[in-house]
N, C-alpha and C. Protein backbone atom coordinates (compact mmCIF):
# COMPACT_ATOMS: atom_id res chain seq x y z
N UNK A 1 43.59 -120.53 -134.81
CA UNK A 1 42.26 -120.74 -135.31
C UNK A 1 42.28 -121.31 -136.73
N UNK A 2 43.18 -120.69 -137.71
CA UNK A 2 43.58 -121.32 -138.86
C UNK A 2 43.51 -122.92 -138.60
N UNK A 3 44.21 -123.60 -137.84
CA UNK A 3 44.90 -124.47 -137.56
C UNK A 3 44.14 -125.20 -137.80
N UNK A 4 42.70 -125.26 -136.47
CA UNK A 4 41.97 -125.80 -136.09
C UNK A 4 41.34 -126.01 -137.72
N UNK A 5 40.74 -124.99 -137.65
CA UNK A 5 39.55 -124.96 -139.11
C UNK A 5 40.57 -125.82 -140.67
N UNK A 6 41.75 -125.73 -140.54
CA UNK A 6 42.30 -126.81 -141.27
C UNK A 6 42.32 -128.01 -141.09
N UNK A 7 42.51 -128.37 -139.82
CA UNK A 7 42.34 -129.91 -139.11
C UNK A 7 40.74 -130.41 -139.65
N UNK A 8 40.17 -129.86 -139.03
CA UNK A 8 38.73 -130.10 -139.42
C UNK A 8 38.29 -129.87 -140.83
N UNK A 9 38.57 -129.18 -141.65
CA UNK A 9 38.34 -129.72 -142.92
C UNK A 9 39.08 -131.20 -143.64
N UNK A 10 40.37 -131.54 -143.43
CA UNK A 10 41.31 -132.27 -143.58
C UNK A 10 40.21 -133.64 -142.66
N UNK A 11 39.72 -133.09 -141.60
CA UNK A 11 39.28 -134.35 -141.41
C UNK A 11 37.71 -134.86 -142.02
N UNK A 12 37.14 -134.06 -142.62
CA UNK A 12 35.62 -134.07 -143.46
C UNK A 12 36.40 -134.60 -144.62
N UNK A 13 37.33 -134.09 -145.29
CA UNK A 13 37.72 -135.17 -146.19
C UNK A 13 38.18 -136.35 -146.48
N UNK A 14 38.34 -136.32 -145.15
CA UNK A 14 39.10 -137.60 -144.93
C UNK A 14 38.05 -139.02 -145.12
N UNK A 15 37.19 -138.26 -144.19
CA UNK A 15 35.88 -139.42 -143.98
C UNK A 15 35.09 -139.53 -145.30
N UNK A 16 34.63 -138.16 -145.76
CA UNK A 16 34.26 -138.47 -147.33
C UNK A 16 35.13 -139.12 -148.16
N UNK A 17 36.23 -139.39 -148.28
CA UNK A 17 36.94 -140.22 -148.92
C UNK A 17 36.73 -141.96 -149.10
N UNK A 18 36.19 -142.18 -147.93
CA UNK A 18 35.74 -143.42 -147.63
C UNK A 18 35.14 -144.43 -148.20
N UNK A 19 35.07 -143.95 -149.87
CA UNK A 19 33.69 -144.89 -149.83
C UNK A 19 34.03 -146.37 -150.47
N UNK A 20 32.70 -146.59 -150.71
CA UNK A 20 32.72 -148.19 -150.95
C UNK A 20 32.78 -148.36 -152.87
N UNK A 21 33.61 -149.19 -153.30
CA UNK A 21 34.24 -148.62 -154.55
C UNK A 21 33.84 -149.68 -155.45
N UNK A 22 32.81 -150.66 -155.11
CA UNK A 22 32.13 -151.93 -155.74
C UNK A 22 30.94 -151.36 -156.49
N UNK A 23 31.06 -151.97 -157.83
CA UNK A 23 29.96 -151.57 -158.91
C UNK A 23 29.31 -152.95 -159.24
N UNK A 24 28.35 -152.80 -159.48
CA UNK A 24 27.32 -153.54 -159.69
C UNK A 24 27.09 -154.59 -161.29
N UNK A 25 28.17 -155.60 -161.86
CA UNK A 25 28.22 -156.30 -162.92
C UNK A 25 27.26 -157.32 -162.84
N UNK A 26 27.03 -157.80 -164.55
CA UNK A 26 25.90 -158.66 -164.92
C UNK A 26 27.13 -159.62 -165.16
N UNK A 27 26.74 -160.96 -164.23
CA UNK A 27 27.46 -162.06 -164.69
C UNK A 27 26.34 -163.19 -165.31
N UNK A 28 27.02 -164.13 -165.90
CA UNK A 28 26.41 -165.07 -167.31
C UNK A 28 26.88 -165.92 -166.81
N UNK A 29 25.95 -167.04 -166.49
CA UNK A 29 26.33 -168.46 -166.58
C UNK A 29 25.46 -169.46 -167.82
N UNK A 30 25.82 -169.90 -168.81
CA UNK A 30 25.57 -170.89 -169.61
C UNK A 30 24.92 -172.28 -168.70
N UNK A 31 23.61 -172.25 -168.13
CA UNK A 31 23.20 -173.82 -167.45
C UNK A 31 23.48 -174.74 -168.15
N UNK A 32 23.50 -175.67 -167.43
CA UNK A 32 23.59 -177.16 -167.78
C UNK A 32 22.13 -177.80 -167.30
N UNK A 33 22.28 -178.83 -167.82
CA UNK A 33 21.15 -179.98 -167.73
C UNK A 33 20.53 -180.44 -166.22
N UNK A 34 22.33 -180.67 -165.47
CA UNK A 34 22.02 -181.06 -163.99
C UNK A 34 23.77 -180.57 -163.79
N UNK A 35 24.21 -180.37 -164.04
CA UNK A 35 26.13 -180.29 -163.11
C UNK A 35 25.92 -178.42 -163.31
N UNK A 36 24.87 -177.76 -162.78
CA UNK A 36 25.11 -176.39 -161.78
C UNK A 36 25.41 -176.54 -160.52
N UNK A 37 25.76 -175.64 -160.25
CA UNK A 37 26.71 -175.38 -158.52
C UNK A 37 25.22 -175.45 -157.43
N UNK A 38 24.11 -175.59 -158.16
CA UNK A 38 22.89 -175.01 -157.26
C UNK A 38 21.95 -176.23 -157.29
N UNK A 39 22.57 -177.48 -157.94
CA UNK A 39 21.74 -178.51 -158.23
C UNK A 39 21.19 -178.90 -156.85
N UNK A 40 22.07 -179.60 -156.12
CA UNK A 40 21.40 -179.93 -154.71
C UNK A 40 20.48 -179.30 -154.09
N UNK A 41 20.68 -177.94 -154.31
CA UNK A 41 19.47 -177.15 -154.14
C UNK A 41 18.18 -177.01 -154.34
N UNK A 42 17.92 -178.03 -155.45
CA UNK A 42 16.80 -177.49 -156.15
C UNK A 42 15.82 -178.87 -155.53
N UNK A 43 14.46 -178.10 -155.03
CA UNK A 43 14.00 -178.87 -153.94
C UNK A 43 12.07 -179.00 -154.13
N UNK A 44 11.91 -178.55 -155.65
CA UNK A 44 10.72 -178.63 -156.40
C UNK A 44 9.31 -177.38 -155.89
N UNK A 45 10.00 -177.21 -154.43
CA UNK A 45 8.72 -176.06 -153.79
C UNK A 45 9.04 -174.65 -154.40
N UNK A 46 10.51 -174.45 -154.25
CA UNK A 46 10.82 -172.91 -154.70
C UNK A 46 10.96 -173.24 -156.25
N UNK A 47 10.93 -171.76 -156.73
CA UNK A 47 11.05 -171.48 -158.74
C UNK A 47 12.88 -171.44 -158.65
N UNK A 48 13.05 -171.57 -159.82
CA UNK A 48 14.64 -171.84 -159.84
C UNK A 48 15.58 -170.51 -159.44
N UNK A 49 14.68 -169.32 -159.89
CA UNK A 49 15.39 -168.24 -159.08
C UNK A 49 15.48 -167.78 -157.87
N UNK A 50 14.73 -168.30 -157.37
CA UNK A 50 14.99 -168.37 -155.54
C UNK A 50 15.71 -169.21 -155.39
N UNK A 51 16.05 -169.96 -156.06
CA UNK A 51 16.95 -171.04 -155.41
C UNK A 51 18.44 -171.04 -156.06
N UNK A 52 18.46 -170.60 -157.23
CA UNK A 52 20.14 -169.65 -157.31
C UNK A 52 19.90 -168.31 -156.60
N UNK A 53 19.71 -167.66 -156.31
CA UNK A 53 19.92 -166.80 -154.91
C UNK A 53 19.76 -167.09 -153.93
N UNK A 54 19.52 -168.08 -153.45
CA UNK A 54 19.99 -168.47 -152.02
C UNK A 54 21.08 -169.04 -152.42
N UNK A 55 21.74 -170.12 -152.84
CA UNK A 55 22.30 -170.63 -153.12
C UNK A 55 23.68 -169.84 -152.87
N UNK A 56 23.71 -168.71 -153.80
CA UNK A 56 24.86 -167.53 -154.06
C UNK A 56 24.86 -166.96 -152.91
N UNK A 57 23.92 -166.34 -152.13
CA UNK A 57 23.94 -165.58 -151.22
C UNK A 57 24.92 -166.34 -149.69
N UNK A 58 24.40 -168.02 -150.07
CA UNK A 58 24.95 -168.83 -148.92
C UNK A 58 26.66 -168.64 -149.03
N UNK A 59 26.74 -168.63 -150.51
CA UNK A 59 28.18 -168.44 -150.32
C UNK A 59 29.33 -167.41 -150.71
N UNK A 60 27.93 -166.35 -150.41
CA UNK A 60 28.52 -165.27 -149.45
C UNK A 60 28.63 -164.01 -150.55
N UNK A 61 28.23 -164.28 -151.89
CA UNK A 61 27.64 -163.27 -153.09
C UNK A 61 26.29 -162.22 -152.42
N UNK A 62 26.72 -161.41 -153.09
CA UNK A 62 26.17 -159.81 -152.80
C UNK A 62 25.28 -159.80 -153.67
N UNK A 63 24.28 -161.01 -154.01
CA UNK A 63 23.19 -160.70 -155.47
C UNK A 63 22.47 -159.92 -154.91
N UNK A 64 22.44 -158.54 -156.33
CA UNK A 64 21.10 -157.89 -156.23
C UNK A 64 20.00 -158.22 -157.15
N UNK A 65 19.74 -159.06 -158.10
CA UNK A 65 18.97 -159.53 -158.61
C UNK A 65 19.26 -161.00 -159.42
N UNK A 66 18.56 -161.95 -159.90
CA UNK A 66 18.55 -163.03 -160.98
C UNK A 66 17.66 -163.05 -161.65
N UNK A 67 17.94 -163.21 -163.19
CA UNK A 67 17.23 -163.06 -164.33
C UNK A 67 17.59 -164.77 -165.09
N UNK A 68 16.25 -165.07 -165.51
CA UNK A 68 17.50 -166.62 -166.49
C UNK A 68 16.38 -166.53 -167.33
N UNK A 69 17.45 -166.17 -169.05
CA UNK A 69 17.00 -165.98 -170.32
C UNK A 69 17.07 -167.48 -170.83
N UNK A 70 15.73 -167.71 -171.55
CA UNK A 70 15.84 -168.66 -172.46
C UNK A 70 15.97 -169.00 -173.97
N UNK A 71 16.66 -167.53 -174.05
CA UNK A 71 16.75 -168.18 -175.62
C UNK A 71 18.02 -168.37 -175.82
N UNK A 72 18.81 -168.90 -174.83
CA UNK A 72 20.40 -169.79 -175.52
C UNK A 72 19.94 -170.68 -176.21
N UNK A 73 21.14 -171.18 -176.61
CA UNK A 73 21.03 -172.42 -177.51
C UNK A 73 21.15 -173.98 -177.21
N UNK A 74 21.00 -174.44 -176.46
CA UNK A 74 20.87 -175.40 -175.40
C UNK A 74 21.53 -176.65 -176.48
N UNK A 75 21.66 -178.08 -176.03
CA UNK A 75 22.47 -179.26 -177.27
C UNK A 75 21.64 -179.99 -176.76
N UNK A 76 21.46 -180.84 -178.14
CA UNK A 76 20.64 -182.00 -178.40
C UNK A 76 21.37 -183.15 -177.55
N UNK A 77 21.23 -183.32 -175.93
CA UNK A 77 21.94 -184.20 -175.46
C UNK A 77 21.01 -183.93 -173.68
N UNK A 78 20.82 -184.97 -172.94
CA UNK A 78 20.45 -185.28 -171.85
C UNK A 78 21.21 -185.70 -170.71
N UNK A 79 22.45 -185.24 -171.28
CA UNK A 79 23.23 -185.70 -170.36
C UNK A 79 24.17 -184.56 -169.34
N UNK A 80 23.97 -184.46 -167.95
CA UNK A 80 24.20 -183.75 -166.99
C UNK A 80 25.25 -182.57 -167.57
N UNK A 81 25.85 -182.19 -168.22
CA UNK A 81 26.71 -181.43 -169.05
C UNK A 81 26.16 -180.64 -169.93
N UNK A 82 25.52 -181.16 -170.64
CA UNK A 82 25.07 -180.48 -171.47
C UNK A 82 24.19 -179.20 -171.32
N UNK A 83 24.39 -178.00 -172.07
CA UNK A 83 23.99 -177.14 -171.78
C UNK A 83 21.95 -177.16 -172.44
N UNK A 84 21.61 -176.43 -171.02
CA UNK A 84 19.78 -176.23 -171.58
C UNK A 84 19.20 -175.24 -171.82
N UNK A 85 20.41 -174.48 -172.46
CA UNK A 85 19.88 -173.45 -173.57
C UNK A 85 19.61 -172.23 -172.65
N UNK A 86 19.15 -172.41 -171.41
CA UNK A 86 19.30 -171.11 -170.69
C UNK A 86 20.46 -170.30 -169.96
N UNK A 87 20.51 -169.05 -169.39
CA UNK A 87 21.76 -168.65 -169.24
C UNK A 87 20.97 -167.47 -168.25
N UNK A 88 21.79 -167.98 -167.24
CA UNK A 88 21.21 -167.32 -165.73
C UNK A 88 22.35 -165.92 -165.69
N UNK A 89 21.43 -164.91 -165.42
CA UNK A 89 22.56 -163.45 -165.31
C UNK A 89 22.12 -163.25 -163.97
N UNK A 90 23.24 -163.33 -162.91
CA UNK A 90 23.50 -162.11 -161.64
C UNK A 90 23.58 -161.36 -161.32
N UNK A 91 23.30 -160.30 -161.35
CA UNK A 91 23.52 -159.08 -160.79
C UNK A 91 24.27 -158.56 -159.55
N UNK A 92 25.33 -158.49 -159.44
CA UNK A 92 26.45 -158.68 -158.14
C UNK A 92 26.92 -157.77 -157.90
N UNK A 93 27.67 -157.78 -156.65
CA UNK A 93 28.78 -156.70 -156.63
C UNK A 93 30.18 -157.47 -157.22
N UNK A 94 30.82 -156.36 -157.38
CA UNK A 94 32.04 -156.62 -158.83
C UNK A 94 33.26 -157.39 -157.28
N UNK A 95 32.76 -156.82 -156.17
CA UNK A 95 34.03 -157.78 -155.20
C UNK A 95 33.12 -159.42 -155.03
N UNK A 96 32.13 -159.73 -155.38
CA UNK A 96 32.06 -161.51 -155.34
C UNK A 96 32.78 -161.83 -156.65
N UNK A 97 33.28 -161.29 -157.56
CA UNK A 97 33.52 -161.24 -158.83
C UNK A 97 34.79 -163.25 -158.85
N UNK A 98 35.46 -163.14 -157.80
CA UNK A 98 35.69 -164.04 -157.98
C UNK A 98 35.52 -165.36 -157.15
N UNK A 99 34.08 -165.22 -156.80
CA UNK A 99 33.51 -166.12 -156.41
C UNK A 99 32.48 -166.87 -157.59
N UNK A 100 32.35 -166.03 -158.05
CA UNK A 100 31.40 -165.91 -159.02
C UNK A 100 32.13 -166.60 -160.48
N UNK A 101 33.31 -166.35 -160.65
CA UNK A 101 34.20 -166.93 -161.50
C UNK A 101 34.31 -168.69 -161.06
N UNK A 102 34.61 -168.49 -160.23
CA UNK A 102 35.16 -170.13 -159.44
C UNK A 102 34.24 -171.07 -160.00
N UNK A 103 32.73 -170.04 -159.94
CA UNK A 103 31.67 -171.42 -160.13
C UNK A 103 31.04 -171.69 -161.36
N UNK A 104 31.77 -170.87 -162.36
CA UNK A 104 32.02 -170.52 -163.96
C UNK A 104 30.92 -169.64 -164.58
N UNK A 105 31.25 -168.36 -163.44
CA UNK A 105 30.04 -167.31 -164.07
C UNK A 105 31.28 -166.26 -165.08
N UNK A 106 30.61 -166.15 -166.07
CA UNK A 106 31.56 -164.84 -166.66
C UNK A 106 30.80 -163.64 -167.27
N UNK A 107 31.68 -162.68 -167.30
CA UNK A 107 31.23 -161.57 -167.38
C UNK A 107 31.65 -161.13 -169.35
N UNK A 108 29.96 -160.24 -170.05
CA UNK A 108 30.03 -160.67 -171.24
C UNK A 108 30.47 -158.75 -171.68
């Protein structure tokens, strides 16, 4: 009877052990003018944050939210590179982390 009632605790821990070990980071991307990963995307009906979360989600990011602050510092320049002063934060799970890198999001 010992036995049993050891097995079976051994196995409640076992399963509680299980869990899912992804935390939830704010990633930063510095926009650009026009050379974001989400440009093609942008299709004038949706607001720009629906359309970096779909975008992310298509490829396969766990966003739980998008925020895009405007008070970066954006450069006196019009040209597709150049940054426009805003800076889009993700809210992810820490395993898209390097998906999220690839497409030059970093974490501050």
């Amino acid at each position: 009877m010992k036995y049993l009632f050891f097995k079976i605790i051994l196995c409640i821990l076992w399963l509680t052990s299980c869990k899912d070990n992804s935390i939830i980071e704010i990633y930063h991307f510095n926009e650009t003018q026009c050379a974001n990963p989400w440009q093609s995307n942008l299709n004038g009906e949706d607001d720009d944050v629906t359309v970096i979360r779909n975008y992310l989600e298509q490829q396969s990011v766990d966003v739980q939210n998008v925020f895009i602050d405007s008070s970066g510092v954006g450069e006196d320049c019009q040209a597709c590179v150049c940054l426009s002063g805003r800076i889009i934060m993700v809210h992810a799970d820490n395993q898209s982390e390097s998906i999220l890198m690839d497409m030059g999001f970093y974490l501050e």
